[in-house]
C-alpha atoms as a PDB file:
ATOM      1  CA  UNK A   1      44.967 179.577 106.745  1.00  0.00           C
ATOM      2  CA  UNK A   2      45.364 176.211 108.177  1.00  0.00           C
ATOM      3  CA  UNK A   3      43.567 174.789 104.697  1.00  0.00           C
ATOM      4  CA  UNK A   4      46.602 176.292 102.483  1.00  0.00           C
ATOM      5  CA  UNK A   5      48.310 173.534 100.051  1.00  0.00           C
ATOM      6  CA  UNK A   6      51.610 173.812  98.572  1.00  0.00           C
ATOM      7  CA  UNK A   7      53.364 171.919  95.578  1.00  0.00           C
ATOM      8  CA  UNK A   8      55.572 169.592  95.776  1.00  0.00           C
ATOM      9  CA  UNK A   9      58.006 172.273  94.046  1.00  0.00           C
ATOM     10  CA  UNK A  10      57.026 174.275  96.940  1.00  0.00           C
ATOM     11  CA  UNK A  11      57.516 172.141  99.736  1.00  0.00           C
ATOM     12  CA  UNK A  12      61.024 171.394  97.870  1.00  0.00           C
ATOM     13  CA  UNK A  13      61.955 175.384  98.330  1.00  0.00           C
ATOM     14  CA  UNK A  14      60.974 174.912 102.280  1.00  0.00           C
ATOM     15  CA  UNK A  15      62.842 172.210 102.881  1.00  0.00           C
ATOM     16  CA  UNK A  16      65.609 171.870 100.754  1.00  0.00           C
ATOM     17  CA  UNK A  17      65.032 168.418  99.774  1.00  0.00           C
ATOM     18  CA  UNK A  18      64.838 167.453  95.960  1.00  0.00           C
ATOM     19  CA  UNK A  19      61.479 166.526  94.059  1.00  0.00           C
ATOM     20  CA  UNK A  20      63.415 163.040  93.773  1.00  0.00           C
ATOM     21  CA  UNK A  21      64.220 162.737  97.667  1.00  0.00           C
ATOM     22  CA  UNK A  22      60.067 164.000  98.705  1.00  0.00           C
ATOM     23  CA  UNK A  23      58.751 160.916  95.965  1.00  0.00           C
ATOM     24  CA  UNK A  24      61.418 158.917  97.918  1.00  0.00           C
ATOM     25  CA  UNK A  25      60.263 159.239 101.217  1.00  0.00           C
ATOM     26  CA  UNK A  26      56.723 159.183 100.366  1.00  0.00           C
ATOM     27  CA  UNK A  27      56.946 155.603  98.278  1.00  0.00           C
ATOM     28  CA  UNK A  28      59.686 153.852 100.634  1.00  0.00           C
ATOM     29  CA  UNK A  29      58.509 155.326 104.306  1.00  0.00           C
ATOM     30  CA  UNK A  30      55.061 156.417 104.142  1.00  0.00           C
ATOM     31  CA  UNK A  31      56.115 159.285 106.292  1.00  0.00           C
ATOM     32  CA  UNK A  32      53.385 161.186 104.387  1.00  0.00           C
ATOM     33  CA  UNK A  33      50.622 160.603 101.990  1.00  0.00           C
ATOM     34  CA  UNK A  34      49.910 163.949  99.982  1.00  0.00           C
ATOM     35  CA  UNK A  35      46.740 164.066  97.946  1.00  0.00           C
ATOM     36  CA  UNK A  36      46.922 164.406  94.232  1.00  0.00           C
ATOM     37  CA  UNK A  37      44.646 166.610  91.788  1.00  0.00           C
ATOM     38  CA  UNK A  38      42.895 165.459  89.407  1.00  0.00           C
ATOM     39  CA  UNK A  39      45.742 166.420  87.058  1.00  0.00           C
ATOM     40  CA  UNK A  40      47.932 163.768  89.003  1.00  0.00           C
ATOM     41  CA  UNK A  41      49.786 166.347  90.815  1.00  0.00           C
ATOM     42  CA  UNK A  42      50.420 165.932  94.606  1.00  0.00           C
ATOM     43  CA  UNK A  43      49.616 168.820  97.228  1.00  0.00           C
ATOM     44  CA  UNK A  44      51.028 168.936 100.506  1.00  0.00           C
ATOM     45  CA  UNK A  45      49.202 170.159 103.802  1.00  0.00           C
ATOM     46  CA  UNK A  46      51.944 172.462 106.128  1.00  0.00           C
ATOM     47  CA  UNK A  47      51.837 169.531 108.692  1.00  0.00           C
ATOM     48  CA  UNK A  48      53.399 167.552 105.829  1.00  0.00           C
ATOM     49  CA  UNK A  49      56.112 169.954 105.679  1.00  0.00           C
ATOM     50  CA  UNK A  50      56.249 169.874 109.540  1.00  0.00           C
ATOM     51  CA  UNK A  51      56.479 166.051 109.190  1.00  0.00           C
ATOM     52  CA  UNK A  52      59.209 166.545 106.518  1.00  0.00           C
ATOM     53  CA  UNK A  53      61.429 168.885 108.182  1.00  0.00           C
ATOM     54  CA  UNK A  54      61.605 166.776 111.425  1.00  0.00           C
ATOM     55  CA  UNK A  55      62.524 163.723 109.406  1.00  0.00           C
ATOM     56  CA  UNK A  56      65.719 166.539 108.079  1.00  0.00           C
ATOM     57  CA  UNK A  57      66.157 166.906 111.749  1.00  0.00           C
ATOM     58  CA  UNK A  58      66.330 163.689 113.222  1.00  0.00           C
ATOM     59  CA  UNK A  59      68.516 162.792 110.347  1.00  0.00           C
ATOM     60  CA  UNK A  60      70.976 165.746 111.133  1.00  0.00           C
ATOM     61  CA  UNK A  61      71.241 164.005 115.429  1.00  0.00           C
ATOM     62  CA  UNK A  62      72.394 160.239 113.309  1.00  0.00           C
ATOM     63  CA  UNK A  63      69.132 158.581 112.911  1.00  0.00           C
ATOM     64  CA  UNK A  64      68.710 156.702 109.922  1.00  0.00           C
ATOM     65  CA  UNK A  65      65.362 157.774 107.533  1.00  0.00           C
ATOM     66  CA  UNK A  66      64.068 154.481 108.313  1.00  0.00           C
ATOM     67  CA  UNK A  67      64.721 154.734 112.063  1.00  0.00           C
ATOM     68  CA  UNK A  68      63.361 158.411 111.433  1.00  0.00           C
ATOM     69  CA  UNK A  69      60.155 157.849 109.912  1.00  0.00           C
ATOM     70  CA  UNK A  70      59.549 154.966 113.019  1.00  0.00           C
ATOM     71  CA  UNK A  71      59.812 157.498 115.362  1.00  0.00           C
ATOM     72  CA  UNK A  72      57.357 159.719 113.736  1.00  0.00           C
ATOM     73  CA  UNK A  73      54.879 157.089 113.574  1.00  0.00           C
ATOM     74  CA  UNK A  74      54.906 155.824 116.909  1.00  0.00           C
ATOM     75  CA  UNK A  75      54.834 159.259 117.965  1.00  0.00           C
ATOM     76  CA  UNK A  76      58.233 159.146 120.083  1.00  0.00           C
ATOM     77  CA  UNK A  77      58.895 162.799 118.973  1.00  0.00           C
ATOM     78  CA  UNK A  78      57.044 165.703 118.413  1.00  0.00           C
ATOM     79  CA  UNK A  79      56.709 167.054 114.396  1.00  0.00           C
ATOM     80  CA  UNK A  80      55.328 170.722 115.169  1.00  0.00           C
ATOM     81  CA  UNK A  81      57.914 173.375 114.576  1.00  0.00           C
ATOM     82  CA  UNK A  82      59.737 174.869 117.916  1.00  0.00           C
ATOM     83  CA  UNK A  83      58.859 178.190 116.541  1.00  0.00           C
ATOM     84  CA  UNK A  84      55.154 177.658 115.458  1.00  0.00           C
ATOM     85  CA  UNK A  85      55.855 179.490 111.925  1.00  0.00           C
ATOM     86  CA  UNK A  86      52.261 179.952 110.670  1.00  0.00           C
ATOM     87  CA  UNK A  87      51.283 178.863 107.147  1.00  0.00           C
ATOM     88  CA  UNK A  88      50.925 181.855 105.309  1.00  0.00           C
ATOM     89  CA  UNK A  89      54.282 183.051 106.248  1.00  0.00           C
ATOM     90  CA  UNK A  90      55.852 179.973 104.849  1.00  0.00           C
ATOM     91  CA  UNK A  91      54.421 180.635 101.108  1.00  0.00           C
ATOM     92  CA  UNK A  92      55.197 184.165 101.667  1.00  0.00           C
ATOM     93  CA  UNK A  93      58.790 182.817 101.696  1.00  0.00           C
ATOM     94  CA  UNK A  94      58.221 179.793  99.123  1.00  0.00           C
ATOM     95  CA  UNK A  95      56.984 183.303  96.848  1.00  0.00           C
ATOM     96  CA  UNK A  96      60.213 185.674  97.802  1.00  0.00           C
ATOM     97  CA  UNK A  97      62.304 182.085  96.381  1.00  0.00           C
ATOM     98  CA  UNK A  98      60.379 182.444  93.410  1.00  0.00           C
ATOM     99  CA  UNK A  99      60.892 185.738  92.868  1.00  0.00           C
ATOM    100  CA  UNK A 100      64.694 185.849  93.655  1.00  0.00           C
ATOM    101  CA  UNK A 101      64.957 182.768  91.380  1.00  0.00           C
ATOM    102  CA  UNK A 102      63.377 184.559  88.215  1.00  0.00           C
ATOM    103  CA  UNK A 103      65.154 188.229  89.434  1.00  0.00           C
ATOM    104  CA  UNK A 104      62.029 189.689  89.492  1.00  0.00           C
ATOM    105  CA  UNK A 105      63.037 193.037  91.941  1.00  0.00           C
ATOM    106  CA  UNK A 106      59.473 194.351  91.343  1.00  0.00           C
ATOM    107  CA  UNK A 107      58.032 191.377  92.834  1.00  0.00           C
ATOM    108  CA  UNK A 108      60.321 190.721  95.636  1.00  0.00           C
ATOM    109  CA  UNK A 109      59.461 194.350  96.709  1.00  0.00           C
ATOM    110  CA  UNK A 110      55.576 194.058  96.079  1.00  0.00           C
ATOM    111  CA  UNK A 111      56.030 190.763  98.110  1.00  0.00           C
ATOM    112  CA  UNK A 112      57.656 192.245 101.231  1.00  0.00           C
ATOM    113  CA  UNK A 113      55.519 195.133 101.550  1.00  0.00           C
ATOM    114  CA  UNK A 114      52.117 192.821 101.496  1.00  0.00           C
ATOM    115  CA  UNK A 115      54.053 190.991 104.364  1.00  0.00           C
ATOM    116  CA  UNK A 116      54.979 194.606 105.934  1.00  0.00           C
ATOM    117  CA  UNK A 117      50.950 195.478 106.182  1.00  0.00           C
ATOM    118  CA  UNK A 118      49.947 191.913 106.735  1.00  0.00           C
ATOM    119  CA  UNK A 119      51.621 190.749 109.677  1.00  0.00           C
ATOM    120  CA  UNK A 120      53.653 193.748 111.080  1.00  0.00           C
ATOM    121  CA  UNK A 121      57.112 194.578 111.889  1.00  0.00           C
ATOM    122  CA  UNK A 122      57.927 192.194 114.716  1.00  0.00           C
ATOM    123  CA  UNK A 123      56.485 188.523 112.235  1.00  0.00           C
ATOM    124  CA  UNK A 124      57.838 189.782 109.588  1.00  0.00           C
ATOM    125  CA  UNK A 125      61.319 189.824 110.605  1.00  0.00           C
ATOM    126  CA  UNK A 126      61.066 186.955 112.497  1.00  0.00           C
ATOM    127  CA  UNK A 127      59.038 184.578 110.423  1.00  0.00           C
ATOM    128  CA  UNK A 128      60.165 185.827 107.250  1.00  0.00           C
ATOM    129  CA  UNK A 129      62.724 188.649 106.303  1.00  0.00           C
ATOM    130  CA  UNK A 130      65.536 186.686 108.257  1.00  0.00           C
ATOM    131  CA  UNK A 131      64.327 182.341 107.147  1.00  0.00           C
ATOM    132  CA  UNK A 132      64.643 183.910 103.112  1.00  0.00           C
ATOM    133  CA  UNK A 133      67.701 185.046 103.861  1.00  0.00           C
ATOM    134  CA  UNK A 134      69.030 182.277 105.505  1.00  0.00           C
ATOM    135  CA  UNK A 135      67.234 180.135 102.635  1.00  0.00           C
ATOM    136  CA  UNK A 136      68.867 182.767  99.965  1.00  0.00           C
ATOM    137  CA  UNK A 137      72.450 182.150 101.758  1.00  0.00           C
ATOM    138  CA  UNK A 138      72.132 178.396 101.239  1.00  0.00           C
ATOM    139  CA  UNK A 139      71.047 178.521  97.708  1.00  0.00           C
ATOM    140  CA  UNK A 140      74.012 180.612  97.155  1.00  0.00           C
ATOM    141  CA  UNK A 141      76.531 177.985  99.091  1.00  0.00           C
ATOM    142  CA  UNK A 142      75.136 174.924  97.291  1.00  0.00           C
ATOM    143  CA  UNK A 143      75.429 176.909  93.982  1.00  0.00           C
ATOM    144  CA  UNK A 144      71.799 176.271  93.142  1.00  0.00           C
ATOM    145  CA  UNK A 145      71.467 180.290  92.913  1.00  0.00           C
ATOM    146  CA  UNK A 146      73.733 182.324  90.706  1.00  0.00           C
ATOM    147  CA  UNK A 147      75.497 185.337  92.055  1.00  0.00           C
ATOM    148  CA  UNK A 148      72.876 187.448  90.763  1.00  0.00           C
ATOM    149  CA  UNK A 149      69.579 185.960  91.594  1.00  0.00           C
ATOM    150  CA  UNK A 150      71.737 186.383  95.896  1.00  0.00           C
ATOM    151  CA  UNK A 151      72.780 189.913  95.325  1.00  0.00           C
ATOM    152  CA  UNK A 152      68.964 191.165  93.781  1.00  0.00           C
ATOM    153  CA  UNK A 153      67.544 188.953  96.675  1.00  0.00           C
ATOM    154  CA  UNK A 154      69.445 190.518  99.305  1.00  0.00           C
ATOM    155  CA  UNK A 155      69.399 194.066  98.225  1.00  0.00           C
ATOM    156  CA  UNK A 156      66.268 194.479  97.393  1.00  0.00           C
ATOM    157  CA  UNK A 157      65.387 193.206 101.306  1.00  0.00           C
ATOM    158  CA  UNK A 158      68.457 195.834 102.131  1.00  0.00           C
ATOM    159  CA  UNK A 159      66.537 198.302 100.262  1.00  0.00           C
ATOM    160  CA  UNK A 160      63.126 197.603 101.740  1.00  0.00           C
ATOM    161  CA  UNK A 161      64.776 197.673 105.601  1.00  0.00           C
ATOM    162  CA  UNK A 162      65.715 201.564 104.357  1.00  0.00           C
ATOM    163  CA  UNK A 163      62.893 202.319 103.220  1.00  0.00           C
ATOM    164  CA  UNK A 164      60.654 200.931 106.590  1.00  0.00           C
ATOM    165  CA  UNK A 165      63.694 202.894 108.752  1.00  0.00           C
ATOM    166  CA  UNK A 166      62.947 206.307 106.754  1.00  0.00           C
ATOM    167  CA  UNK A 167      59.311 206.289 106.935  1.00  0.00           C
ATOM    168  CA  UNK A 168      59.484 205.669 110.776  1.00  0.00           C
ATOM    169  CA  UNK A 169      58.996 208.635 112.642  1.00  0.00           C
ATOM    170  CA  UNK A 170      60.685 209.022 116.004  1.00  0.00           C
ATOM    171  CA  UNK A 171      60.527 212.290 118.020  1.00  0.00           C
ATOM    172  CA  UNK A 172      63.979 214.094 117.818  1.00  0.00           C
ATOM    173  CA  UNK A 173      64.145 214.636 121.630  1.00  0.00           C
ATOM    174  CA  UNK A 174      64.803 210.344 121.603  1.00  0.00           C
ATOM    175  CA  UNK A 175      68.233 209.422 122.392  1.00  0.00           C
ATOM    176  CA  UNK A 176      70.037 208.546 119.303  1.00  0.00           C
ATOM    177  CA  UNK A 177      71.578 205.089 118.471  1.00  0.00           C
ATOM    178  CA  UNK A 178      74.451 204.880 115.792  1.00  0.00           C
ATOM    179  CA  UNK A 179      74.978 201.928 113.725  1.00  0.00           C
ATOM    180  CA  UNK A 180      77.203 200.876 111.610  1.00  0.00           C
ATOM    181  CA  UNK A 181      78.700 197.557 109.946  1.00  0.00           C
ATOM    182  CA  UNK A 182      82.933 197.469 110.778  1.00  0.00           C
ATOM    183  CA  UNK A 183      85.267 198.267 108.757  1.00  0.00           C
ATOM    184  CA  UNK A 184      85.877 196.039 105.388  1.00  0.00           C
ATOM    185  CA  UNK A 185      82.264 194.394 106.374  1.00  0.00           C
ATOM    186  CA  UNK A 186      79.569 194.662 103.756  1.00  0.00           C
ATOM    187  CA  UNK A 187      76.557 192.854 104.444  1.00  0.00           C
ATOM    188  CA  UNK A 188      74.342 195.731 106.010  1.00  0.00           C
ATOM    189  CA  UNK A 189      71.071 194.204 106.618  1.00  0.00           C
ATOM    190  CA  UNK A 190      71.895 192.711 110.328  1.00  0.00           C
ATOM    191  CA  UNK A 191      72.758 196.002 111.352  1.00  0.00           C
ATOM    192  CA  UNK A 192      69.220 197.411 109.450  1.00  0.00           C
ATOM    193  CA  UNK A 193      67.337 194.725 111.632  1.00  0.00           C
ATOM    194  CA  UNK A 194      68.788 195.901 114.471  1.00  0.00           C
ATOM    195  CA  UNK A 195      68.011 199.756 114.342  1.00  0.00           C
ATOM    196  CA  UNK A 196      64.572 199.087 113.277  1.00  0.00           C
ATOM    197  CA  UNK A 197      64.025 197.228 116.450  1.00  0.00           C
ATOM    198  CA  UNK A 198      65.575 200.197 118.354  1.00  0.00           C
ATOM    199  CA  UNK A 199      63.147 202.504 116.730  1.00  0.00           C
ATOM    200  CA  UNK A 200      60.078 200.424 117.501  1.00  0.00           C
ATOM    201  CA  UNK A 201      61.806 200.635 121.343  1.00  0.00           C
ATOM    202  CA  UNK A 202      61.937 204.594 120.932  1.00  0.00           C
ATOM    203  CA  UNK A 203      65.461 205.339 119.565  1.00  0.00           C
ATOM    204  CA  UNK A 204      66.454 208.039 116.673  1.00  0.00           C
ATOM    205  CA  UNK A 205      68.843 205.846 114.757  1.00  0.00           C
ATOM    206  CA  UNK A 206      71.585 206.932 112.344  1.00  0.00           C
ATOM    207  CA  UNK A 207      72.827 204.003 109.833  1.00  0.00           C
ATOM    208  CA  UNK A 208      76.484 204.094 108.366  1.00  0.00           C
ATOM    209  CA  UNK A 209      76.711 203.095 104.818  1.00  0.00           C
ATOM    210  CA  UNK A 210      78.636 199.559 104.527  1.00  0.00           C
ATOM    211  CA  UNK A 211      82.491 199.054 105.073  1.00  0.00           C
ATOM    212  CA  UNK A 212      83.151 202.523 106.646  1.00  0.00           C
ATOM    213  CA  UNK A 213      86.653 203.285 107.287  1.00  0.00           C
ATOM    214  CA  UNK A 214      87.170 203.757 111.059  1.00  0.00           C
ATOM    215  CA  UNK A 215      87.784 207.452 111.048  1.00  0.00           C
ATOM    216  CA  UNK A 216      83.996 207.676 109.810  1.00  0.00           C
ATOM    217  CA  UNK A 217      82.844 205.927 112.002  1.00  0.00           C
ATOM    218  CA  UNK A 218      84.913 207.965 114.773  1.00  0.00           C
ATOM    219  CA  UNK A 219      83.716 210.965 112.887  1.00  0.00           C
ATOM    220  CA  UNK A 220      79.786 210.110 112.900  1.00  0.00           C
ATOM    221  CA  UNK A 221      80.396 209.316 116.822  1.00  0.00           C
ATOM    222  CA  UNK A 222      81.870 213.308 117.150  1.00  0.00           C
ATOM    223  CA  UNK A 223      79.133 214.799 115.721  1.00  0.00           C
ATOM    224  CA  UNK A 224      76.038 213.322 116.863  1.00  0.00           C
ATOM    225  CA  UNK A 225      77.309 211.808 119.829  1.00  0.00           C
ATOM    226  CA  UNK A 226      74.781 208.939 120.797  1.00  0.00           C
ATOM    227  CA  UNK A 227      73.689 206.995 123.662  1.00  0.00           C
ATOM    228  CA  UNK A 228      74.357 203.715 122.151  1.00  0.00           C
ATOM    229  CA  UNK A 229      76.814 202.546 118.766  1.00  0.00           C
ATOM    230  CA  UNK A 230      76.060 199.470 117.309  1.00  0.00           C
ATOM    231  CA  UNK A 231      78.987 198.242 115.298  1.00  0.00           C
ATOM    232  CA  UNK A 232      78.006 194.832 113.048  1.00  0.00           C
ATOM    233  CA  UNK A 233      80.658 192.131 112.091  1.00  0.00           C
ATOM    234  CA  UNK A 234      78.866 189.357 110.049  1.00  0.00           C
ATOM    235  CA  UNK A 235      81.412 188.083 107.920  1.00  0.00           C
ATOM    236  CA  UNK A 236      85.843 187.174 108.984  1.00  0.00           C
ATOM    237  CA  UNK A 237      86.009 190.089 106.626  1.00  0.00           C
ATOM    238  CA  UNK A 238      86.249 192.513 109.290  1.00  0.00           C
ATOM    239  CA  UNK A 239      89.749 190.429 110.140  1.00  0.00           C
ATOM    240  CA  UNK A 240      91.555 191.548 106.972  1.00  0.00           C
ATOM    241  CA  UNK A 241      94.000 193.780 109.306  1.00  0.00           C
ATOM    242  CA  UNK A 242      94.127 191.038 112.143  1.00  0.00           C
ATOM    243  CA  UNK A 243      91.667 193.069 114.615  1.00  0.00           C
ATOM    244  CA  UNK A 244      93.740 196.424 114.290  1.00  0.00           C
ATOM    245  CA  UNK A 245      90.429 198.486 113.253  1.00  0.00           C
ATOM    246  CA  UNK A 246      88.761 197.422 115.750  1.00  0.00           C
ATOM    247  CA  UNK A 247      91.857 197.946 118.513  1.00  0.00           C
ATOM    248  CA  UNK A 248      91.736 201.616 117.453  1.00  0.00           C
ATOM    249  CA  UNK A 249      87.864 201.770 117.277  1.00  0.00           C
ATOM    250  CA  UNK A 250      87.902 200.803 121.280  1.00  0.00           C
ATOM    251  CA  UNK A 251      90.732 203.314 122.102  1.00  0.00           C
ATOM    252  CA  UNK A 252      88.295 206.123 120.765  1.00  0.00           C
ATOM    253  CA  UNK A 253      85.488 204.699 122.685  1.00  0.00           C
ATOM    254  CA  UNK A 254      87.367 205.109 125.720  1.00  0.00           C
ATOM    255  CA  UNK A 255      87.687 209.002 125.154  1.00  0.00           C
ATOM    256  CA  UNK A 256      83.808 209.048 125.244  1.00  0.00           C
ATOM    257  CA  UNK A 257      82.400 207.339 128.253  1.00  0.00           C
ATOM    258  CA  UNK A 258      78.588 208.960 127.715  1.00  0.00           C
ATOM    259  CA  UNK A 259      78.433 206.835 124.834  1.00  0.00           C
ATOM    260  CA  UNK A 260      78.269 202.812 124.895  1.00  0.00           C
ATOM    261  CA  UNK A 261      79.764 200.675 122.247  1.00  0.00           C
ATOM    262  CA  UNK A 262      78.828 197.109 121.381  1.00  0.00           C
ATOM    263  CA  UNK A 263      79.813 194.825 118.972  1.00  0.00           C
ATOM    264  CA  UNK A 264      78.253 191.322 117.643  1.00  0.00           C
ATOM    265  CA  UNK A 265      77.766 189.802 114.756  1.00  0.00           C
ATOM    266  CA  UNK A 266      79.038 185.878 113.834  1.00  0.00           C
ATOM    267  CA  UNK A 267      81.929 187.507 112.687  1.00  0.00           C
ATOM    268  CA  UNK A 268      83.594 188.390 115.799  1.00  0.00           C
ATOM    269  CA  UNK A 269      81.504 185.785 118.153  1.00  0.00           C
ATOM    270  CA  UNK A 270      83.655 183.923 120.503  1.00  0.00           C
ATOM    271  CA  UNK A 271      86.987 185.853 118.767  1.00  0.00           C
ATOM    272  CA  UNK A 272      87.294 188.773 120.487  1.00  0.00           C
ATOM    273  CA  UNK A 273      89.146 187.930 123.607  1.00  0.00           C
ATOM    274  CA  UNK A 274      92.884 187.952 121.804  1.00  0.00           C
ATOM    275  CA  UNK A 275      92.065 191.884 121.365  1.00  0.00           C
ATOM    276  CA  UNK A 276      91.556 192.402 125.020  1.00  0.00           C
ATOM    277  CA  UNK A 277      88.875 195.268 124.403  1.00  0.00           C
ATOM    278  CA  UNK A 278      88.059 197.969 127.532  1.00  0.00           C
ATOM    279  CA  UNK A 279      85.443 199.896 126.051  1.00  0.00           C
ATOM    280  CA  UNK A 280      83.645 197.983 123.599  1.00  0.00           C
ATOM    281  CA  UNK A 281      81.614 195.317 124.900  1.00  0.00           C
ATOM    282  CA  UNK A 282      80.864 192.085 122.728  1.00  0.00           C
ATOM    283  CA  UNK A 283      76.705 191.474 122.810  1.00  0.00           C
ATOM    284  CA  UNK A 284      74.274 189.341 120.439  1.00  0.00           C
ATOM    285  CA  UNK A 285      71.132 190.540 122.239  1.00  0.00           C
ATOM    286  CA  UNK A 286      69.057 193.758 121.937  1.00  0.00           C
ATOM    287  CA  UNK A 287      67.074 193.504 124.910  1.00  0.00           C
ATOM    288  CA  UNK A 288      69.976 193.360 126.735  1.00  0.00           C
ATOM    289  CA  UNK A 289      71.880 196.167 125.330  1.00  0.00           C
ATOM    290  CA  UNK A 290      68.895 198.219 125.788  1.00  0.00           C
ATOM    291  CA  UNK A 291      68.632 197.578 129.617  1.00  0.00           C
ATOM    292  CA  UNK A 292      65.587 195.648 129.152  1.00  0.00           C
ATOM    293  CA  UNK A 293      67.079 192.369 130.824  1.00  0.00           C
END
């Protein structure tokens, strides 16, 4: 793994910088010194990236490039990434990019499930499923992707999260965990995440389809009445009634104290205190909504 190249096309899709900016830095800083083919084209080593991405970073705190590329050389900070992403999952990313770019749904599919049998649930989320979609997000806000080449991207990932969710089995005697995105939200793939997790923990799940109204969601509760609801707010498009949905979704969790509600999501974080909620409790962390804490 650790003898993996990547293009300087590539390395541009990791890092968001521009074939222009990479040449740039290279000529100007000697922050790196790729090795070329014999075809003339460079090819970058994944500590290059590493070496890349901290000059990004150090830029971001106010350092200048120059004062950047000083401080990589004289070793005054340290280039390897905090999360130790390994190699291969960065080109399975670089490859989901590709993919979105050309709208190639087959591939993005084909792509995920190699991933899927590859590394396993728990890298796969982490070091992949959710750094494309925060890459496919960005694209999308700097208008380098079109509205299409984002909405095949992320449903085909939505898709794939249902299909992983389905094929896990999980005894029926399990307690059951409910979740569902708030009303007028419709990105669904958080709250996907977040039951697959509880079924790798030993939780029956139950997924709401996006942007229920609250009387389906009350009406899911009824029925199958569940240890734990999971209600996901990623977007200030669950504020398009000022908070009243989710006012009447914590009176109705107050008739049912068996049953826990939580609520997260960057959404509502940090926004929820104006609604003075009793039952529903505002949490951005599994473990601890599990009890495992």
């Amino acid at each position: 793994m650790d003898n993996l190249t990547y293009s300087i096309q590539q390395v541009s899709n990791m890092t968001g910088l521009s074939k222009q900016v990479i040449r740039k830095w290279e000529d100007r800083y000697g922050i790196i010194q790729p090795k070329r083919l014999d075809n003339g084209y460079r090819i970058y080593t994944i500590e290059e990236v590493h070496i890349l991405q901290k000059v990004i970073d150090l830029t971001a705190e106010g350092h200048s490039v120059k004062k950047a590329a000083l401080m990589i050389q004289n070793k005054e900070v340290e280039v390897s990434p905090t999360n130790e992403e390994n190699p291969l999952a960065l080109q399975f990313i670089t490859s989901l990019e590709e993919a979105g770019q050309a709208l190639d749904e087959g591939k993005l599919m084909q792509l995920l499930e190699q991933a899927h049998h590859l590394f396993g649930i728990d890298v796969l989320f982490k070091e992949i499923i959710v750094p494309f979609l925060v890459r496919v997000g960005q694209l999308w806000c700097d208008k380098v992707w079109g509205e299409y080449q984002e909405a095949i991207s992320s449903q085909t990932v939505r898709d794939f999260l249902a299909n992983v969710r389905r094929q896990y089995y999980v005894p029926s005697t399990a307690p059951l965990v409910v979740g569902s995105c708030l009303p007028n939200e419709r990105h669904e793939i958080p709250i996907q995440l977040l039951l697959i997790q509880c079924m790798l923990k030993g939780y029956r799940t139950l997924m709401l389809g996006p942007a229920p109204a609250p009387q389906a969601i009350q009406s899911a509760v009824r029925l199958t009445e569940p240890q734990i609801v999971l209600l996901s707010g990623s977007t200030k498009a669950i504020w398009f009634d000022e908070g009243q949905s989710l006012r009447d979704l914590d009176v109705f969790a107050s008739t049912i104290p068996k049953t826990k509600f939580y609520v997260g999501g960057f959404g509502v974080k940090g926004l929820l205190a104006p609604l003075h909620l009793q039952a529903i409790e505002e949490a951005h962390d599994l473990d601890t909504i599990l009890g495992e804490k």
